[in-house]
N, C-alpha and C. Protein backbone atom coordinates (compact mmCIF):
# COMPACT_ATOMS: atom_id res chain seq x y z
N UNK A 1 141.36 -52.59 32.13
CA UNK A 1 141.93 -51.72 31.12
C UNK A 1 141.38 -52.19 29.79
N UNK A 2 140.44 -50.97 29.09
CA UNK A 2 140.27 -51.72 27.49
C UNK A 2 141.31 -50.95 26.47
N UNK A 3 141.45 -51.78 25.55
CA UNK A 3 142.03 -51.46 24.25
C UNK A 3 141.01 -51.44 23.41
N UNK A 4 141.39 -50.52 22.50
CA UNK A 4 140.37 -50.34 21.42
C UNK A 4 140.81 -50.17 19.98
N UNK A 5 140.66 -50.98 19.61
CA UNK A 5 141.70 -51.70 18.37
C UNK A 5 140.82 -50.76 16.73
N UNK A 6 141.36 -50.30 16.08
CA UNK A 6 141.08 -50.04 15.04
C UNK A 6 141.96 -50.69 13.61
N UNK A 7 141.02 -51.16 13.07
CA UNK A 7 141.89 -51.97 11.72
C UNK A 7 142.82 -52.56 11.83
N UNK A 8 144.19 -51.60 11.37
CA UNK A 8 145.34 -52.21 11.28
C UNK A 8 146.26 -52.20 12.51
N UNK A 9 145.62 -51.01 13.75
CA UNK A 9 146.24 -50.90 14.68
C UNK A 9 146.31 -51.93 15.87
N UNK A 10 146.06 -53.11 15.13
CA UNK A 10 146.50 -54.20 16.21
C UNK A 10 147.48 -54.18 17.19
N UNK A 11 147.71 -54.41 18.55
CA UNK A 11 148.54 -55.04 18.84
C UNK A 11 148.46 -56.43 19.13
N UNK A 12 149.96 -57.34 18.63
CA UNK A 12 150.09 -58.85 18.90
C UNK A 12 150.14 -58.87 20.41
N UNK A 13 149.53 -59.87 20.84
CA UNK A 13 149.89 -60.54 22.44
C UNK A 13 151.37 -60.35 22.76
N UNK A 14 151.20 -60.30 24.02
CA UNK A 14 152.95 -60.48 24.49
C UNK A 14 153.07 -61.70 24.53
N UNK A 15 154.07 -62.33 23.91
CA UNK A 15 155.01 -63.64 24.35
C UNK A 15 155.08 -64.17 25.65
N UNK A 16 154.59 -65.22 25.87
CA UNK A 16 155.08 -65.68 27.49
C UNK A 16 156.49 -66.28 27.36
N UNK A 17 157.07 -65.99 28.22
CA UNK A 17 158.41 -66.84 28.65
C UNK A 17 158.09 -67.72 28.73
N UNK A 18 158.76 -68.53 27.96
CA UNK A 18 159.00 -70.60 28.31
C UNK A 18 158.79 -70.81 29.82
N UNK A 19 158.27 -71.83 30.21
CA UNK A 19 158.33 -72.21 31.67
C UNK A 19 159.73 -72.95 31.86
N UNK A 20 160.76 -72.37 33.25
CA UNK A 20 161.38 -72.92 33.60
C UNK A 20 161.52 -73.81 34.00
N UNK A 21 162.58 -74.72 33.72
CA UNK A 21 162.95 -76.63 34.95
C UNK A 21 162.73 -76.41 35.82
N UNK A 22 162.33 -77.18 36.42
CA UNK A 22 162.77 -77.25 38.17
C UNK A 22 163.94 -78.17 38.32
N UNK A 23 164.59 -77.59 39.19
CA UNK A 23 165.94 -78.08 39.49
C UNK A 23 165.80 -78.93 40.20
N UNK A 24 166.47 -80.22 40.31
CA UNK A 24 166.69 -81.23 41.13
C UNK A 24 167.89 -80.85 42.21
N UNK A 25 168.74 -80.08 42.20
CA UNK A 25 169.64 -79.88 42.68
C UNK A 25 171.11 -80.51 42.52
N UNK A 26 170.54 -81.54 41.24
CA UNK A 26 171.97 -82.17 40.77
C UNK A 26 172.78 -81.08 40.02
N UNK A 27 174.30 -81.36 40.46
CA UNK A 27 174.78 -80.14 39.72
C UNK A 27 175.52 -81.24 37.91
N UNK A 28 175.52 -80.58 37.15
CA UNK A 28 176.70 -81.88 36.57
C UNK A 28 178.04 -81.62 37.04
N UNK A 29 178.85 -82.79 36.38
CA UNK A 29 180.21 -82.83 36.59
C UNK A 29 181.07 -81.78 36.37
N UNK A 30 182.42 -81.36 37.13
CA UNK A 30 183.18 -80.41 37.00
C UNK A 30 183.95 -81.20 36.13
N UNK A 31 184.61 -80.14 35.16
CA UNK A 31 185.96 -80.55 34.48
C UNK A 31 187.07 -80.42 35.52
N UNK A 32 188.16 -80.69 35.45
CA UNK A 32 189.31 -80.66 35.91
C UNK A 32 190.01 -79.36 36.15
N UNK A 33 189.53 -78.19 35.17
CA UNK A 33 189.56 -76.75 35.13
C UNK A 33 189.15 -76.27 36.23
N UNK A 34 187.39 -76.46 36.25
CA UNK A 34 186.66 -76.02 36.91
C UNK A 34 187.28 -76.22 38.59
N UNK A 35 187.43 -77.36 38.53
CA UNK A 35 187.71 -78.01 40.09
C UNK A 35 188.97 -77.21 40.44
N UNK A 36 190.06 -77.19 39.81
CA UNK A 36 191.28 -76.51 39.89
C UNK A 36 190.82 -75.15 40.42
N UNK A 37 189.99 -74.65 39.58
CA UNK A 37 189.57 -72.76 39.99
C UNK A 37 189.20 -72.84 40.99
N UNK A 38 188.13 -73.89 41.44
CA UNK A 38 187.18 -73.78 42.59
C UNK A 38 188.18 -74.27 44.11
N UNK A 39 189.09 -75.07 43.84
CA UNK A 39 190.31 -75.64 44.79
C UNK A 39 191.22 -74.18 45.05
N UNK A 40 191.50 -73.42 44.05
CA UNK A 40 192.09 -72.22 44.28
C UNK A 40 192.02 -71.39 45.23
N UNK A 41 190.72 -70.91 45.15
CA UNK A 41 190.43 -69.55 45.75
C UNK A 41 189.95 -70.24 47.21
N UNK A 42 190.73 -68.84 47.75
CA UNK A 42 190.74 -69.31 49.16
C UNK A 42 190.62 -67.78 49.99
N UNK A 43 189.53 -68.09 51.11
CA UNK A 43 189.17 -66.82 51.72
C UNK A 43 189.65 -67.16 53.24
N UNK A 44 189.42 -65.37 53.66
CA UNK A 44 189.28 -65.61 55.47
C UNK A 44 187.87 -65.26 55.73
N UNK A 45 187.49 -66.18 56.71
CA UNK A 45 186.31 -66.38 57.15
C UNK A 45 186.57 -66.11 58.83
N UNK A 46 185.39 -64.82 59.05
CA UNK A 46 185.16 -65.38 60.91
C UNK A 46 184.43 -65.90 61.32
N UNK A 47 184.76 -67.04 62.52
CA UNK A 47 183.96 -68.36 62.49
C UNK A 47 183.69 -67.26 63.92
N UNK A 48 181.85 -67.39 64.00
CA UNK A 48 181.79 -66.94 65.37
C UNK A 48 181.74 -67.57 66.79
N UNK A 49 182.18 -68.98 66.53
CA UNK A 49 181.61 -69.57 67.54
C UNK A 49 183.35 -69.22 68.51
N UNK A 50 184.39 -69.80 67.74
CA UNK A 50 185.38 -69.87 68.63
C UNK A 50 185.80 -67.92 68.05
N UNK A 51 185.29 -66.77 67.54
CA UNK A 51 185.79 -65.98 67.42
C UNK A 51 187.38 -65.59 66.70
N UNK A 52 187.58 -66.36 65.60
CA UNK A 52 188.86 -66.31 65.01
C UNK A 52 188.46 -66.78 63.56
N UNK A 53 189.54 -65.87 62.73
CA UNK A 53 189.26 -66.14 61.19
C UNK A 53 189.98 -67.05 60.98
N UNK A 54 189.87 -68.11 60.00
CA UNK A 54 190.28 -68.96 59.21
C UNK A 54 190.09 -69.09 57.71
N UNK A 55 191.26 -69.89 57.19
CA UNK A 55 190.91 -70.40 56.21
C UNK A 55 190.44 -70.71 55.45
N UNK A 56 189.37 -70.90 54.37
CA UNK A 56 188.33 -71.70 53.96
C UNK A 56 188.50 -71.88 52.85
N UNK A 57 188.76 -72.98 51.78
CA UNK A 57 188.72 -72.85 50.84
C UNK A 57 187.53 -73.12 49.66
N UNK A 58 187.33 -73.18 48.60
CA UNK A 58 186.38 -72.29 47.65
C UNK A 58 185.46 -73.76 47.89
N UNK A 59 185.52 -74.36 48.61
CA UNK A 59 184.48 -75.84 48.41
C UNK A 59 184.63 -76.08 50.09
N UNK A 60 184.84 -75.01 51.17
CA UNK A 60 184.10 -75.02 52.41
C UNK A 60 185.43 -75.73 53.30
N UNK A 61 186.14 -76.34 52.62
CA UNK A 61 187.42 -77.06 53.21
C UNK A 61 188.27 -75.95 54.17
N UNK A 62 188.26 -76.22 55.66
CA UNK A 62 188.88 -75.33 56.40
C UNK A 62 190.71 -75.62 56.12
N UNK A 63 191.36 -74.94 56.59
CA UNK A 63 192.70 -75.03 55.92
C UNK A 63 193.59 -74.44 57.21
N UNK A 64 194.45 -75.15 57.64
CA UNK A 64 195.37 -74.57 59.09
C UNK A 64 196.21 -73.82 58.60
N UNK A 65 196.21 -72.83 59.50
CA UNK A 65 197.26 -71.65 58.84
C UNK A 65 198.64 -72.04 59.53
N UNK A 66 199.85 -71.69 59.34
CA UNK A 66 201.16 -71.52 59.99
C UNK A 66 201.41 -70.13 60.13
N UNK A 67 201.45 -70.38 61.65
CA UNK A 67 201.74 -69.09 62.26
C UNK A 67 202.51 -69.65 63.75
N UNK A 68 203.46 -68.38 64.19
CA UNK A 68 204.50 -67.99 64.72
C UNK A 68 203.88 -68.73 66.80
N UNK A 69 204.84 -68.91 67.18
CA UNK A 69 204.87 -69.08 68.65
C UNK A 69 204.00 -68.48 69.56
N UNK A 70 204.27 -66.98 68.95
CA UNK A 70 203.46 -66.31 70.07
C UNK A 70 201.72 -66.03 69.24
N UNK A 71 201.92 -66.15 68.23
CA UNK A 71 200.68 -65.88 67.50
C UNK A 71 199.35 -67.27 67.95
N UNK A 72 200.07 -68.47 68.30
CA UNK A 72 199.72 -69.32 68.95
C UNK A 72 198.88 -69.46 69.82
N UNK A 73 199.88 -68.79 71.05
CA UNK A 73 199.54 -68.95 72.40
C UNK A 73 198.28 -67.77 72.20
N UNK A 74 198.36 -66.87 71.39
CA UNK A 74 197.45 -65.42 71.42
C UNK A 74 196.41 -66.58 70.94
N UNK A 75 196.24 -67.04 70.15
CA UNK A 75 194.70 -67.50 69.21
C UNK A 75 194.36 -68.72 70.63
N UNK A 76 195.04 -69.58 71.43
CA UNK A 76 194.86 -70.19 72.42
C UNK A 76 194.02 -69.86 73.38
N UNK A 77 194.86 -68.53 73.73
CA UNK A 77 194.14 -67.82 74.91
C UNK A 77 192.58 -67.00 74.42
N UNK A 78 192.49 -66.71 73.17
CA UNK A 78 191.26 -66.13 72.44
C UNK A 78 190.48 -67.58 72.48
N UNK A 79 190.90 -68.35 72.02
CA UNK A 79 190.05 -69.64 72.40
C UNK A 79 189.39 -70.46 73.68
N UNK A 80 190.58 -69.94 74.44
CA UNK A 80 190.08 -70.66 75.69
C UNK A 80 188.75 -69.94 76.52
N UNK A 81 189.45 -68.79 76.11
CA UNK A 81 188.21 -67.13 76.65
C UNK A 81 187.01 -67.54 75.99
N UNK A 82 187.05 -67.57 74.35
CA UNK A 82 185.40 -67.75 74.48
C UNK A 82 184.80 -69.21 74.23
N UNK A 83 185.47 -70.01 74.52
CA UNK A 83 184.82 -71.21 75.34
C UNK A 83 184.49 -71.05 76.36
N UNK A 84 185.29 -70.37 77.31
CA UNK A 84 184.63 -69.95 78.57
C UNK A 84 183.57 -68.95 78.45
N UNK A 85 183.21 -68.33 77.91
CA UNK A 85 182.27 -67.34 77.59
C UNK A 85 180.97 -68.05 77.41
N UNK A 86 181.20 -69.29 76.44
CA UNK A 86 179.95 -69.88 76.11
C UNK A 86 179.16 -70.93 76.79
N UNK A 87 180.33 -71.20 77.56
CA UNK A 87 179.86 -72.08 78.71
C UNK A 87 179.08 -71.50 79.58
N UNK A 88 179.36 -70.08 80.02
CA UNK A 88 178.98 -69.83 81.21
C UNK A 88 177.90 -69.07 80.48
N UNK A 89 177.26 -68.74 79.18
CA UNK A 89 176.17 -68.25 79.10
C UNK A 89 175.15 -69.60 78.81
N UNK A 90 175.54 -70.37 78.66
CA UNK A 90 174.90 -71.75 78.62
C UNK A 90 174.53 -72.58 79.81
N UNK A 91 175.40 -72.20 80.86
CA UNK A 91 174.76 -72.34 81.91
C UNK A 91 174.21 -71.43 82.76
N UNK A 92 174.13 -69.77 82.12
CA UNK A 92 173.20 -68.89 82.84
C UNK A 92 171.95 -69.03 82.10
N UNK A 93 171.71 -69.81 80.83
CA UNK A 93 170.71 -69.59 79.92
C UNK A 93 169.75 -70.82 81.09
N UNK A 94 170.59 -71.81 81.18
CA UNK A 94 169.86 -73.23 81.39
C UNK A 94 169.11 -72.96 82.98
N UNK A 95 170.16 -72.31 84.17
CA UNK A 95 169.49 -71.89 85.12
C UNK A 95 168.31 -70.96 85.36
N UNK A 96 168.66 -70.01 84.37
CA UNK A 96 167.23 -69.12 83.59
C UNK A 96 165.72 -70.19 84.20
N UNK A 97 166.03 -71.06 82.91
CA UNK A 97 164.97 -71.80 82.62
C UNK A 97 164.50 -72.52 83.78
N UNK A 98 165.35 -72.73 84.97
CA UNK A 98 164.39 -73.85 85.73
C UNK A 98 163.96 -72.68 87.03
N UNK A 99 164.32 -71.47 86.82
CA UNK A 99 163.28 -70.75 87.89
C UNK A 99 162.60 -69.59 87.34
């Protein structure tokens, strides 16, 4: 592409952006605020391995919920099922492999 500059009709160069840091990945220190906000917030997460949501709070900390008798035995039996699930595709995966 040419430009073709007459007299006064200069244009100035564009500005480059400053070159960015590279991050070390250190974060700095939280204030006491910060940590408080970040300790706060708290989500449900579905974990796929055992198939049930939990807890999690804003810094990855899983958190046990309280829940009822029968709500129990229900998340038990959802547990026990897909442990069994994963077993037995882990050992259809592994027999796979040796024929």
């Amino acid at each position: 592409v040419s430009t073709q500059s007459t007299g006064d009709n200069k244009v100035p160069p564009r500005p480059q952006p400053p070159p960015q840091p590279q991050s070390t990945g250190a974060l700095p220190p939280m204030t006491p605020q910060q940590y408080s906000a970040q300790q706060s917030q708290i989500r449900r997460q579905y974990d796929p391995q055992t198939g049930q949501y939990r807890l999690v709070r804003g810094t990855g900390e899983i958190i046990e919920q309280i829940v009822s008798k029968s709500q129990h035995q229900q998340l038990n039996k959802m547990a026990t099922f897909a442990d069994g699930q994963y077993f037995q595709q882990q050992t259809n995966n592994s027999l796979n492999r040796r024929y």
